[in-house]
PDB file of N, CA and C in Angstrom:
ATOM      1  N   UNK A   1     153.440  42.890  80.561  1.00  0.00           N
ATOM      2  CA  UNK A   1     152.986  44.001  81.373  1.00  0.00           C
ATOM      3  C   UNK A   1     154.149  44.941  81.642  1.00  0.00           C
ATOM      4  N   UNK A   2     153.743  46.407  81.942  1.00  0.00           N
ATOM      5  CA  UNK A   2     154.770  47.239  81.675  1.00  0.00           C
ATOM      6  C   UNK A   2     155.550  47.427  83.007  1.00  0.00           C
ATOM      7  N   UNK A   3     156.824  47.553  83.417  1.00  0.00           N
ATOM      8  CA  UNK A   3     157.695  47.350  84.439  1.00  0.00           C
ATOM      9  C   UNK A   3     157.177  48.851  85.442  1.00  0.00           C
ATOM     10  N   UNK A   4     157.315  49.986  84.385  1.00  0.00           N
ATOM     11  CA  UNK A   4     157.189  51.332  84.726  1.00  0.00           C
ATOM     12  C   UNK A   4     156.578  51.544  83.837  1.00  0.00           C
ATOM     13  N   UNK A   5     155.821  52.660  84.545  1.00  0.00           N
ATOM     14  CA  UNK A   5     154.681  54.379  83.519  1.00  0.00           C
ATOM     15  C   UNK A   5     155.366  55.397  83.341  1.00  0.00           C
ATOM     16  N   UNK A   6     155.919  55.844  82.632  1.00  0.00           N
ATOM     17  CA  UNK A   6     156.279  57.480  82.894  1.00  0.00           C
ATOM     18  C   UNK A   6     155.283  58.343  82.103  1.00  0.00           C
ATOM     19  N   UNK A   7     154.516  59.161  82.830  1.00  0.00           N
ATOM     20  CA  UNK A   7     152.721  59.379  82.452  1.00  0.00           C
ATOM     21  C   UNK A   7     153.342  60.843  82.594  1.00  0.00           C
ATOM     22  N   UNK A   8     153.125  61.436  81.430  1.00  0.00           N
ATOM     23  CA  UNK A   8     153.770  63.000  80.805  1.00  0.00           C
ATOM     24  C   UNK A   8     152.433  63.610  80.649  1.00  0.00           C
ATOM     25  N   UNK A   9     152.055  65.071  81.243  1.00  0.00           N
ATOM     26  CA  UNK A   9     151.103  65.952  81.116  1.00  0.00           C
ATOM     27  C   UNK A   9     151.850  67.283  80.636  1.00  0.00           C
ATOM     28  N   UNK A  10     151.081  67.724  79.347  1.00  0.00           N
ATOM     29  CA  UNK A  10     151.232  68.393  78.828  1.00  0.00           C
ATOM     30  C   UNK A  10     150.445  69.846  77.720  1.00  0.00           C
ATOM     31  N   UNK A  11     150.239  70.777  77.237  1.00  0.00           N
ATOM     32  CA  UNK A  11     149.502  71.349  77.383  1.00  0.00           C
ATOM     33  C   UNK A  11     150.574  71.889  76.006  1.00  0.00           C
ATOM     34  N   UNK A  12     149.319  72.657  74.937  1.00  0.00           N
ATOM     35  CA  UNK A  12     149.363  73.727  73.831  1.00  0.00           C
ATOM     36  C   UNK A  12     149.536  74.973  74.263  1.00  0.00           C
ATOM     37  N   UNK A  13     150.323  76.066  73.814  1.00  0.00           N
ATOM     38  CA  UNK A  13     150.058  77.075  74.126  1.00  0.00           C
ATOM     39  C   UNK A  13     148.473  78.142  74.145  1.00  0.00           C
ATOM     40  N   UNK A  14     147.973  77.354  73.393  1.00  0.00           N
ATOM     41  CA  UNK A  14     146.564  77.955  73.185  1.00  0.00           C
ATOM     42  C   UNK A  14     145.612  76.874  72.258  1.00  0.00           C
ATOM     43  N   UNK A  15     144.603  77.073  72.215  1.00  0.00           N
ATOM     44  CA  UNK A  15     143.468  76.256  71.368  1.00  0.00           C
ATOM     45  C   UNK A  15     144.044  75.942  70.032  1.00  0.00           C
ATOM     46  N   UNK A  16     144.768  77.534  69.810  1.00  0.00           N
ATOM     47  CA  UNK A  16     144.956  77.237  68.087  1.00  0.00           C
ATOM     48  C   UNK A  16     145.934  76.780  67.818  1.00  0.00           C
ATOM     49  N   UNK A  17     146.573  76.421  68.726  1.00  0.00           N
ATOM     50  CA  UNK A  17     148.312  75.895  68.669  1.00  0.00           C
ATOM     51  C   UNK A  17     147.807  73.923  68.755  1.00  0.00           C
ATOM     52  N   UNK A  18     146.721  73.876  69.318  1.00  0.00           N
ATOM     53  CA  UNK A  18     146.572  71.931  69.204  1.00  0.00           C
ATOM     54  C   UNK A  18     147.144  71.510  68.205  1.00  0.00           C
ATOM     55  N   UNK A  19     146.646  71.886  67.060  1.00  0.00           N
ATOM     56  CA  UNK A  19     146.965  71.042  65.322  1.00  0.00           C
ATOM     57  C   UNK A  19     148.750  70.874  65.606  1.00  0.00           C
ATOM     58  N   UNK A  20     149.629  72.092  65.698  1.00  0.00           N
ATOM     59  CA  UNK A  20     150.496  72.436  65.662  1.00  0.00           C
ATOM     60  C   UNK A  20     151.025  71.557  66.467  1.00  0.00           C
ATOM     61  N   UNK A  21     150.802  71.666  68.083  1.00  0.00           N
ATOM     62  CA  UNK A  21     151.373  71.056  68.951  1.00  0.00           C
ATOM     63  C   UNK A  21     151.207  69.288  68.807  1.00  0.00           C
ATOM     64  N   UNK A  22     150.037  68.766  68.253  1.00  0.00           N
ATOM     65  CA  UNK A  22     149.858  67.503  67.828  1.00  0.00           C
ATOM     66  C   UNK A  22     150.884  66.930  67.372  1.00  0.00           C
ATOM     67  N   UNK A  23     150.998  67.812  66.145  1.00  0.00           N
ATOM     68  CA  UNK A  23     151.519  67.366  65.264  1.00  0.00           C
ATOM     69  C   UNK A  23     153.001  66.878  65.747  1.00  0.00           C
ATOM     70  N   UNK A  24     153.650  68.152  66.253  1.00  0.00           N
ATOM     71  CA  UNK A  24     155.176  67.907  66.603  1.00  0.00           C
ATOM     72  C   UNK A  24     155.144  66.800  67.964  1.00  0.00           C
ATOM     73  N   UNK A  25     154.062  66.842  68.390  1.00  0.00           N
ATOM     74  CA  UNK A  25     154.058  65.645  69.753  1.00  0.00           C
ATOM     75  C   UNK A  25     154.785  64.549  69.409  1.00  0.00           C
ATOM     76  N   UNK A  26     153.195  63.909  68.308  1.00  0.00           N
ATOM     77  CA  UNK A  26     153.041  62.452  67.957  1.00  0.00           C
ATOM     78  C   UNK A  26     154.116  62.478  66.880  1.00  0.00           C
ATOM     79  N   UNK A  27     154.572  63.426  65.953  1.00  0.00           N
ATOM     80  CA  UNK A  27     155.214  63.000  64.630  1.00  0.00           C
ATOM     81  C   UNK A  27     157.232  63.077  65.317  1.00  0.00           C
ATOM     82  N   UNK A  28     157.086  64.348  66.339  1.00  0.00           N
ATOM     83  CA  UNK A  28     158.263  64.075  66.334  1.00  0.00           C
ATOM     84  C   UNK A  28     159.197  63.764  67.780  1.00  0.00           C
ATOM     85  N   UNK A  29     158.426  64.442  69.306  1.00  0.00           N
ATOM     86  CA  UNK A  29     158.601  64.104  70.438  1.00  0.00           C
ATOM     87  C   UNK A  29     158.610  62.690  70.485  1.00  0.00           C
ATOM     88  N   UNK A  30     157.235  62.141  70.565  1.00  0.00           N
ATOM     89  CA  UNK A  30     157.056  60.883  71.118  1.00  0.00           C
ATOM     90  C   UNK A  30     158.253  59.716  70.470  1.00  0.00           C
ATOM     91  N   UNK A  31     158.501  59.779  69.176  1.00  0.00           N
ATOM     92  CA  UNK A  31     160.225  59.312  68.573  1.00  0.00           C
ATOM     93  C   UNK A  31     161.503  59.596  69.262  1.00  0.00           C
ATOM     94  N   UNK A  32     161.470  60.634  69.143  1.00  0.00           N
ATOM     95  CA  UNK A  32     162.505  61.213  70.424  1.00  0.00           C
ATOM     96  C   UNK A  32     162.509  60.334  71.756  1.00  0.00           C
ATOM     97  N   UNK A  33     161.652  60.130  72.245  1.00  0.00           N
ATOM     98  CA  UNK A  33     161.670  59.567  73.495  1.00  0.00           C
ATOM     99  C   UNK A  33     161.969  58.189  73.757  1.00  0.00           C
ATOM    100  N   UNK A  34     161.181  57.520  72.412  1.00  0.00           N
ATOM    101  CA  UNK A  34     160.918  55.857  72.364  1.00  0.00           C
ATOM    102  C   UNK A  34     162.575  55.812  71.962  1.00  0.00           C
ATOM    103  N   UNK A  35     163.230  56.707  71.216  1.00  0.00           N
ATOM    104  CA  UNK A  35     164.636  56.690  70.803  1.00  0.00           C
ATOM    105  C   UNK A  35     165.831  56.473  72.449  1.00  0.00           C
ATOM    106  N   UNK A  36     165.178  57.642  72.861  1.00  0.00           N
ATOM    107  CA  UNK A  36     165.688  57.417  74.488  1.00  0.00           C
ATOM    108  C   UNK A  36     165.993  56.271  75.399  1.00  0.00           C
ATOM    109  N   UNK A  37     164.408  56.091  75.764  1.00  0.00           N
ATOM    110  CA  UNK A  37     163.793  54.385  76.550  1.00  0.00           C
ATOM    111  C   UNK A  37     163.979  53.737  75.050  1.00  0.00           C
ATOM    112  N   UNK A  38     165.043  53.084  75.331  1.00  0.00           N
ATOM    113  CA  UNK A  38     164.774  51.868  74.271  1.00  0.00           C
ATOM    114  C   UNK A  38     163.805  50.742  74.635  1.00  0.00           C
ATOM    115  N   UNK A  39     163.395  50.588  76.004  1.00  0.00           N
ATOM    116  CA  UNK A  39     162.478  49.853  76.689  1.00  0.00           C
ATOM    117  C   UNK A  39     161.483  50.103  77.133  1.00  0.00           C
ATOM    118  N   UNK A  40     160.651  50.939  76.269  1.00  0.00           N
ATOM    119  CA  UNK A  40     159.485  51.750  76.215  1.00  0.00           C
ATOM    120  C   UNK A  40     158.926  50.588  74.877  1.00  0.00           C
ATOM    121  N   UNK A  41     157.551  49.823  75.464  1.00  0.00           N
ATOM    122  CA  UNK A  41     157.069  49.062  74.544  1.00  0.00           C
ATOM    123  C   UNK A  41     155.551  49.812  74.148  1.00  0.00           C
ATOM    124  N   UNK A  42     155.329  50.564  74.564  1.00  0.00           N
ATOM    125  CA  UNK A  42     154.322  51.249  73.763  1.00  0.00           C
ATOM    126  C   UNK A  42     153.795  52.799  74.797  1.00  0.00           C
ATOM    127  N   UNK A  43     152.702  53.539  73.615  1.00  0.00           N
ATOM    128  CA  UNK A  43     152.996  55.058  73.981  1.00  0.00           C
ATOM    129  C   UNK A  43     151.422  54.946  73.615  1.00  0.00           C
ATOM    130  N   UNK A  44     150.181  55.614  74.898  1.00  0.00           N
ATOM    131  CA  UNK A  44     149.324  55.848  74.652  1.00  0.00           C
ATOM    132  C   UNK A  44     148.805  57.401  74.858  1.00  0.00           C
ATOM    133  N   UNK A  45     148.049  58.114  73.926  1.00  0.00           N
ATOM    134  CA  UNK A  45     147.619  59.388  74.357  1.00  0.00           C
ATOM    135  C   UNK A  45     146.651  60.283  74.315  1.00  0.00           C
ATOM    136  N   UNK A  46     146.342  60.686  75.282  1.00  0.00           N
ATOM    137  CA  UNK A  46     144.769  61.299  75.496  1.00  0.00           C
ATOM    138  C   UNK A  46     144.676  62.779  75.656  1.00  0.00           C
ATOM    139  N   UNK A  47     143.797  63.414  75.172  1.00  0.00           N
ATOM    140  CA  UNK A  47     143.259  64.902  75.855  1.00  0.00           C
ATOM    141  C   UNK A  47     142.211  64.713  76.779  1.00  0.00           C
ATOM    142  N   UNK A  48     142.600  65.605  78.088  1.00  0.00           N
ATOM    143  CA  UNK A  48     141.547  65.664  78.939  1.00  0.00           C
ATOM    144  C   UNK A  48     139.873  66.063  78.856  1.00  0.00           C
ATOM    145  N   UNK A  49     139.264  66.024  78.858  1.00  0.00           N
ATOM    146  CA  UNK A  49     138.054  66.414  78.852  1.00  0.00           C
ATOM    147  C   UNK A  49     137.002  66.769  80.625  1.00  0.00           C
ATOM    148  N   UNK A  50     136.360  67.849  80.201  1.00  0.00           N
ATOM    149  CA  UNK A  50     135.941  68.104  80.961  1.00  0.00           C
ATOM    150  C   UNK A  50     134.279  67.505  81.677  1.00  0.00           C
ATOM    151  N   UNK A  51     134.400  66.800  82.490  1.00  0.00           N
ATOM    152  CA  UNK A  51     133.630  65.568  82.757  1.00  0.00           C
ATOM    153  C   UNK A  51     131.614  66.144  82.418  1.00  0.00           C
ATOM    154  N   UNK A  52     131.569  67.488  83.211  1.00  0.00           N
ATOM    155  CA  UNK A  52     130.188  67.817  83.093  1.00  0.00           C
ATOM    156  C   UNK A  52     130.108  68.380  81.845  1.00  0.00           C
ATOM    157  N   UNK A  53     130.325  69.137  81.170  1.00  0.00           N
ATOM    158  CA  UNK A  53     130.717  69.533  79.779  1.00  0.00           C
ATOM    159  C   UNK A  53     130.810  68.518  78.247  1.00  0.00           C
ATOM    160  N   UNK A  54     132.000  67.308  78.911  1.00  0.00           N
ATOM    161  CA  UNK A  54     132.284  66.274  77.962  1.00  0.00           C
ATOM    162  C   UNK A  54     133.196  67.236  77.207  1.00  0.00           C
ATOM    163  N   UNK A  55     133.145  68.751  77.164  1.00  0.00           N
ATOM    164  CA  UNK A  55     134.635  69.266  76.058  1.00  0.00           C
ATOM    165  C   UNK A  55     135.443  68.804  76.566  1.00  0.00           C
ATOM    166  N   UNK A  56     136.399  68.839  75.250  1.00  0.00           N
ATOM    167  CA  UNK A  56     137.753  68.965  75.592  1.00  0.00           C
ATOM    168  C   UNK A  56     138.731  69.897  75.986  1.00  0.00           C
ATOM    169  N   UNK A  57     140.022  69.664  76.453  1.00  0.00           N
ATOM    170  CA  UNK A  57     140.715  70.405  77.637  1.00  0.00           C
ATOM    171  C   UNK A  57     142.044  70.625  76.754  1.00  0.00           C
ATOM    172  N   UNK A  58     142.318  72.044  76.731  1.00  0.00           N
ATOM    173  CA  UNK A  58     143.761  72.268  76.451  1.00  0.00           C
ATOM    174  C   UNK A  58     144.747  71.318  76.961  1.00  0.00           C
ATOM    175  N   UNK A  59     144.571  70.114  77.570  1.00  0.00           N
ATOM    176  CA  UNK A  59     145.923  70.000  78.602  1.00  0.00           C
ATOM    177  C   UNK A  59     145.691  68.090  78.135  1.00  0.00           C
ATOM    178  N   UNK A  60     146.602  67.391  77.805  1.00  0.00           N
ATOM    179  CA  UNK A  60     147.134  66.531  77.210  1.00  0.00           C
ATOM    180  C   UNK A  60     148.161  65.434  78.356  1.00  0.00           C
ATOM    181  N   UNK A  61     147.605  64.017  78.538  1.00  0.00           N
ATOM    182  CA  UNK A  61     148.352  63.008  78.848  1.00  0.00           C
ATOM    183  C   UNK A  61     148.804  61.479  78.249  1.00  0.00           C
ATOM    184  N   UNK A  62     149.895  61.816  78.437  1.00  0.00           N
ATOM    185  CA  UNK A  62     150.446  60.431  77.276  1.00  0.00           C
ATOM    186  C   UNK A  62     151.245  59.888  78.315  1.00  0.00           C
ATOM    187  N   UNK A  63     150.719  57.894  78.386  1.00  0.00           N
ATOM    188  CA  UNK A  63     151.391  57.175  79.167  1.00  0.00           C
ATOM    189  C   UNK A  63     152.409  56.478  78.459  1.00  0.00           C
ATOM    190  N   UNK A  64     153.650  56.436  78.630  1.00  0.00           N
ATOM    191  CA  UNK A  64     154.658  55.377  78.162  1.00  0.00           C
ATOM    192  C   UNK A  64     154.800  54.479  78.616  1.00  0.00           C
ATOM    193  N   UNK A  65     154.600  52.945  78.692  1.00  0.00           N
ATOM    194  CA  UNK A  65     154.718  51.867  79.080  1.00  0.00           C
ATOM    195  C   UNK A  65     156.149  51.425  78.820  1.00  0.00           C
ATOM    196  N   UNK A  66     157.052  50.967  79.958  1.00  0.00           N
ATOM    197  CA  UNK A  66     158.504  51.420  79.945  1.00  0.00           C
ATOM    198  C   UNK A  66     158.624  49.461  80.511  1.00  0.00           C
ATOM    199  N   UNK A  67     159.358  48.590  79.744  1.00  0.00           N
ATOM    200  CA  UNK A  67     159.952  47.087  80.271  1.00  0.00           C
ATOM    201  C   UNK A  67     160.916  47.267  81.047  1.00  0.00           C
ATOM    202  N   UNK A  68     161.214  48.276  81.690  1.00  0.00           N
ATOM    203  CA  UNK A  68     162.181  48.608  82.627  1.00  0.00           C
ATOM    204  C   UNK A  68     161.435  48.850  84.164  1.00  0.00           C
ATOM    205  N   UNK A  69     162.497  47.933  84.818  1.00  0.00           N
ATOM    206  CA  UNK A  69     161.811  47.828  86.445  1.00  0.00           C
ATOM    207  C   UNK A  69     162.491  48.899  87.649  1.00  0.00           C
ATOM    208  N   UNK A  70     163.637  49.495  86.840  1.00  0.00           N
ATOM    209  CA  UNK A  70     164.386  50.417  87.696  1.00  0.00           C
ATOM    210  C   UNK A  70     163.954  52.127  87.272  1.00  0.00           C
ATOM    211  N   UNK A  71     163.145  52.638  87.889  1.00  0.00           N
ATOM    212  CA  UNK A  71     163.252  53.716  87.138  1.00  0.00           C
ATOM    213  C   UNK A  71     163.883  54.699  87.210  1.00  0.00           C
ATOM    214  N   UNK A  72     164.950  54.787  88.139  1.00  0.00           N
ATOM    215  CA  UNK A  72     166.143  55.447  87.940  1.00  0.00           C
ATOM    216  C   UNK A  72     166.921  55.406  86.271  1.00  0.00           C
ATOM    217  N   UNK A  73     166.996  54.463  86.028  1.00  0.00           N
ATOM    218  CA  UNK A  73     167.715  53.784  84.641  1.00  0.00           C
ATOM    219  C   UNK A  73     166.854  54.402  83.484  1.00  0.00           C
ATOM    220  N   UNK A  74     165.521  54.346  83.241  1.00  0.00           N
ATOM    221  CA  UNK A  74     164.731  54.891  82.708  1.00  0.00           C
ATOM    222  C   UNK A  74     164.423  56.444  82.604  1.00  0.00           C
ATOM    223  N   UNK A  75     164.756  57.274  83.900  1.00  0.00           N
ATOM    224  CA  UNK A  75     164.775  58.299  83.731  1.00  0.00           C
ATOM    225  C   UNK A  75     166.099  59.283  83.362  1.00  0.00           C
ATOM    226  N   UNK A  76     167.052  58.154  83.642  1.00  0.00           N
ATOM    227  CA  UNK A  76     168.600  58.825  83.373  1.00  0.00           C
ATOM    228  C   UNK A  76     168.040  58.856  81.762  1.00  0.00           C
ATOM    229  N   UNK A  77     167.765  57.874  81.073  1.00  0.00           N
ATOM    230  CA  UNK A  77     168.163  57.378  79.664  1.00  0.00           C
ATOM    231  C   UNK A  77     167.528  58.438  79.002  1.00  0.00           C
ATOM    232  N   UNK A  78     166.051  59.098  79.944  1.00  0.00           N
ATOM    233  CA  UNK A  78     165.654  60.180  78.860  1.00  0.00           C
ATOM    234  C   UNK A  78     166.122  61.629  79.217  1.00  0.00           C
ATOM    235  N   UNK A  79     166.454  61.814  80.407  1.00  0.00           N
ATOM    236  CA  UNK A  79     167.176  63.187  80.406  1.00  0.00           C
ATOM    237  C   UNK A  79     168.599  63.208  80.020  1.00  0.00           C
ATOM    238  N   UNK A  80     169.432  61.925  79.740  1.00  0.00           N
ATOM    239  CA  UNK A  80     170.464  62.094  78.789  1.00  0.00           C
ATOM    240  C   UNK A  80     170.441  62.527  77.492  1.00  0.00           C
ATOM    241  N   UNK A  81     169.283  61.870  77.024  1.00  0.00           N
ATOM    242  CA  UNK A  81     168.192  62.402  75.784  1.00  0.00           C
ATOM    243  C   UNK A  81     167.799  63.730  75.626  1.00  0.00           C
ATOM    244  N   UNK A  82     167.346  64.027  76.336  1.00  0.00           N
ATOM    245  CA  UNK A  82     166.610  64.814  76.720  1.00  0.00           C
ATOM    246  C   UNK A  82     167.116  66.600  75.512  1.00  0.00           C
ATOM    247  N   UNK A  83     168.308  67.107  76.335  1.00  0.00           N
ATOM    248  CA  UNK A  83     169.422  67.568  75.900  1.00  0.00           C
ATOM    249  C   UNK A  83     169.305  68.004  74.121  1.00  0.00           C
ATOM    250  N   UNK A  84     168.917  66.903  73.432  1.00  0.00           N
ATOM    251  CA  UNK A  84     168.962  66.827  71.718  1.00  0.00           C
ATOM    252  C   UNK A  84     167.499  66.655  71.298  1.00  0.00           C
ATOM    253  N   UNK A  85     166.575  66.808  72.101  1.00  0.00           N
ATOM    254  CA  UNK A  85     165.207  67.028  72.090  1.00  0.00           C
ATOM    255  C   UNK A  85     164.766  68.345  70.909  1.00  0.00           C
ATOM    256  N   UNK A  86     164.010  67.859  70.080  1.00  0.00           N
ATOM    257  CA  UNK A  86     163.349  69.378  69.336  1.00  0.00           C
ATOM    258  C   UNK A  86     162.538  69.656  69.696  1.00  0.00           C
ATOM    259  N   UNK A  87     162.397  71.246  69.683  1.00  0.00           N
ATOM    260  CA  UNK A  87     161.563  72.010  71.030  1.00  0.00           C
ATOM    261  C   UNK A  87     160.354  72.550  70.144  1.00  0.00           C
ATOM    262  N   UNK A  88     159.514  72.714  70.098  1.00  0.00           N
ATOM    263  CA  UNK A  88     158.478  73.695  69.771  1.00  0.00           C
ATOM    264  C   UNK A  88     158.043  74.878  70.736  1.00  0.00           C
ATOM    265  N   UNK A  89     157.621  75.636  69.887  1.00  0.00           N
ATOM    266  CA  UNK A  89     156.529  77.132  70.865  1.00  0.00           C
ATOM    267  C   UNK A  89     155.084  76.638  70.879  1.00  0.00           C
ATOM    268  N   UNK A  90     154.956  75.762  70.219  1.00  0.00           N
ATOM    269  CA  UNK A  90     153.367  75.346  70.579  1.00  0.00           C
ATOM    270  C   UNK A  90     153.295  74.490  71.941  1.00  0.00           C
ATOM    271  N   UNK A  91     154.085  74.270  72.573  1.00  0.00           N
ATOM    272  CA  UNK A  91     153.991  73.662  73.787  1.00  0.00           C
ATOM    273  C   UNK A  91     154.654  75.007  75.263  1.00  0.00           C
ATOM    274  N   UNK A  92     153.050  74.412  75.838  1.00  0.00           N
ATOM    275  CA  UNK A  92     153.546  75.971  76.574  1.00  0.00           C
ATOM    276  C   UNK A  92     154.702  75.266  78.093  1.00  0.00           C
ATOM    277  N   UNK A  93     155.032  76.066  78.598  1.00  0.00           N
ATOM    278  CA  UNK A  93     155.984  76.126  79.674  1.00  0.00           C
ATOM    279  C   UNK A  93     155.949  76.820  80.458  1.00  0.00           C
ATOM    280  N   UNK A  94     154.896  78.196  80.385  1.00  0.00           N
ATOM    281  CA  UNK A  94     155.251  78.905  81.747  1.00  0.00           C
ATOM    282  C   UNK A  94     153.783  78.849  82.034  1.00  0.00           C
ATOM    283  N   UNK A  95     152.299  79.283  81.288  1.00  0.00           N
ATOM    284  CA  UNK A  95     151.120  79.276  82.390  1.00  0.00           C
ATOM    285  C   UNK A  95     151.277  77.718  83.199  1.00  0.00           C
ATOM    286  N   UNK A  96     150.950  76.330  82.182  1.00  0.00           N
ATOM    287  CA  UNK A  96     151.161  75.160  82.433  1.00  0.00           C
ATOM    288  C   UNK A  96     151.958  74.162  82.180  1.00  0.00           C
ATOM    289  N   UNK A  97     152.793  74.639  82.586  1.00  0.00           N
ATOM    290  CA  UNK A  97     154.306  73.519  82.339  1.00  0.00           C
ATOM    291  C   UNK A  97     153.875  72.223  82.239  1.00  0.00           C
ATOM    292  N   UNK A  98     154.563  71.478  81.531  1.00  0.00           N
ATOM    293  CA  UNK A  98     154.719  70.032  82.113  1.00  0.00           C
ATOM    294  C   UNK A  98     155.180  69.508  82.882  1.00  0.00           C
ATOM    295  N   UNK A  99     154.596  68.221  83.252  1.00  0.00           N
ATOM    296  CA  UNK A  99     154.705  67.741  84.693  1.00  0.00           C
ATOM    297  C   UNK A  99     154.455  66.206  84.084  1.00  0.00           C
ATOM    298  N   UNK A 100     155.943  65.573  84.810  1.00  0.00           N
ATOM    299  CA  UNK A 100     156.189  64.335  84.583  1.00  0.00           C
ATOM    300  C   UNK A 100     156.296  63.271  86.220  1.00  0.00           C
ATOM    301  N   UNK A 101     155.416  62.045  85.890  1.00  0.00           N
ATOM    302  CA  UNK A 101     155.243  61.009  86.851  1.00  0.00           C
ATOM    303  C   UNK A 101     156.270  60.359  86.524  1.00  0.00           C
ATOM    304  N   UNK A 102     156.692  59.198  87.680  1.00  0.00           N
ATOM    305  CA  UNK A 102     157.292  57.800  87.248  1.00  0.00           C
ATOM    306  C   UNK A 102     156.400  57.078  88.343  1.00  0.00           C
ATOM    307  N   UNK A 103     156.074  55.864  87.691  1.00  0.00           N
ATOM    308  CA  UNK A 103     155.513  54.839  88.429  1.00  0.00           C
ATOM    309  C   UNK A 103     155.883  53.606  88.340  1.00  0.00           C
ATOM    310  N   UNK A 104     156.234  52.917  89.615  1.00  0.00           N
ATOM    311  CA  UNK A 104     156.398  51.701  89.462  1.00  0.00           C
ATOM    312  C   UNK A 104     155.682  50.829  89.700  1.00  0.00           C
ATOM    313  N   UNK A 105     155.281  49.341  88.766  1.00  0.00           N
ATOM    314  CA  UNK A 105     154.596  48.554  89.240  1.00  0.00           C
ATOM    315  C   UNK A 105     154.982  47.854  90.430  1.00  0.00           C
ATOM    316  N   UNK A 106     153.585  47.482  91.017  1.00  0.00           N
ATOM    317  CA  UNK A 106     154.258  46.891  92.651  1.00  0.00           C
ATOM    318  C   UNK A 106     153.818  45.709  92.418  1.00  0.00           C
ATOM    319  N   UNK A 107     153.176  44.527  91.128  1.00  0.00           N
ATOM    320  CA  UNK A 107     153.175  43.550  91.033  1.00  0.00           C
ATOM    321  C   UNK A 107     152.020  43.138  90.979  1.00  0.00           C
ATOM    322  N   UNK A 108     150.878  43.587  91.949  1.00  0.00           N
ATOM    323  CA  UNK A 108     149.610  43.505  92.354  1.00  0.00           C
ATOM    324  C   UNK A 108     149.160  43.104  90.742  1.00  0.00           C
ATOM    325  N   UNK A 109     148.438  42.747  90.568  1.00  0.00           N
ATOM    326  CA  UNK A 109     147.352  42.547  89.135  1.00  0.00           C
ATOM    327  C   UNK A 109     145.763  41.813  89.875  1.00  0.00           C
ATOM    328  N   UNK A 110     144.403  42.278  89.260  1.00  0.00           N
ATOM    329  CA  UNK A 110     143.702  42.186  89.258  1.00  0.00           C
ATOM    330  C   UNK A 110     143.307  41.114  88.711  1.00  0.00           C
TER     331      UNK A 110
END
């Protein structure tokens, strides 16, 4: 079970930028990162959808499941990273920036 979440929301610059922005997400961000957290044991990721509708939503969340219990340590490791990151224009930044969680497990299990 994963120590920490660091649960990343993120967004295309536009409809027609998805393919684009996909692409560089999954093929070359999400590497980048797992390169970072070396204690990142797996990376899941979803587009939002809009519940009465059922479309889908410009705006994108991917959870990292992190074996790390400190998340100080975890978040240093990727904004040290961070720095040598390849950037795309298909990911927007100014209408809807991204916006990054950290969560820690508190142990509880169901």
């Amino acid at each position: 079970m994963a120590k920490t979440l660091l649960v990343a929301f993120s967004s295309a610059t536009s409809e027609a930028q998805i393919p684009e922005f996909t692409a560089w997400y999954e093929g070359t961000h999400i590497p980048e990162v797992r390169a970072a957290i070396p204690s990142i044991s797996n990376v899941t990721r979803y587009q939002e959808s809009d519940p009465r509708s059922g479309e889908k939503i410009n705006r994108f969340v991917t959870i990292y499941e992190i074996d790390e219990a400190d998340v100080a340590t975890a978040a240093g490791q990727l904004f040290s990273g961070a720095a040598g990151f390849t950037q795309t224009d298909s990911m927007d930044r100014e209408n809807v920036p991204s916006v990054l969680h950290w969560v820690g497990n508190t142990g509880y299990v169901l």
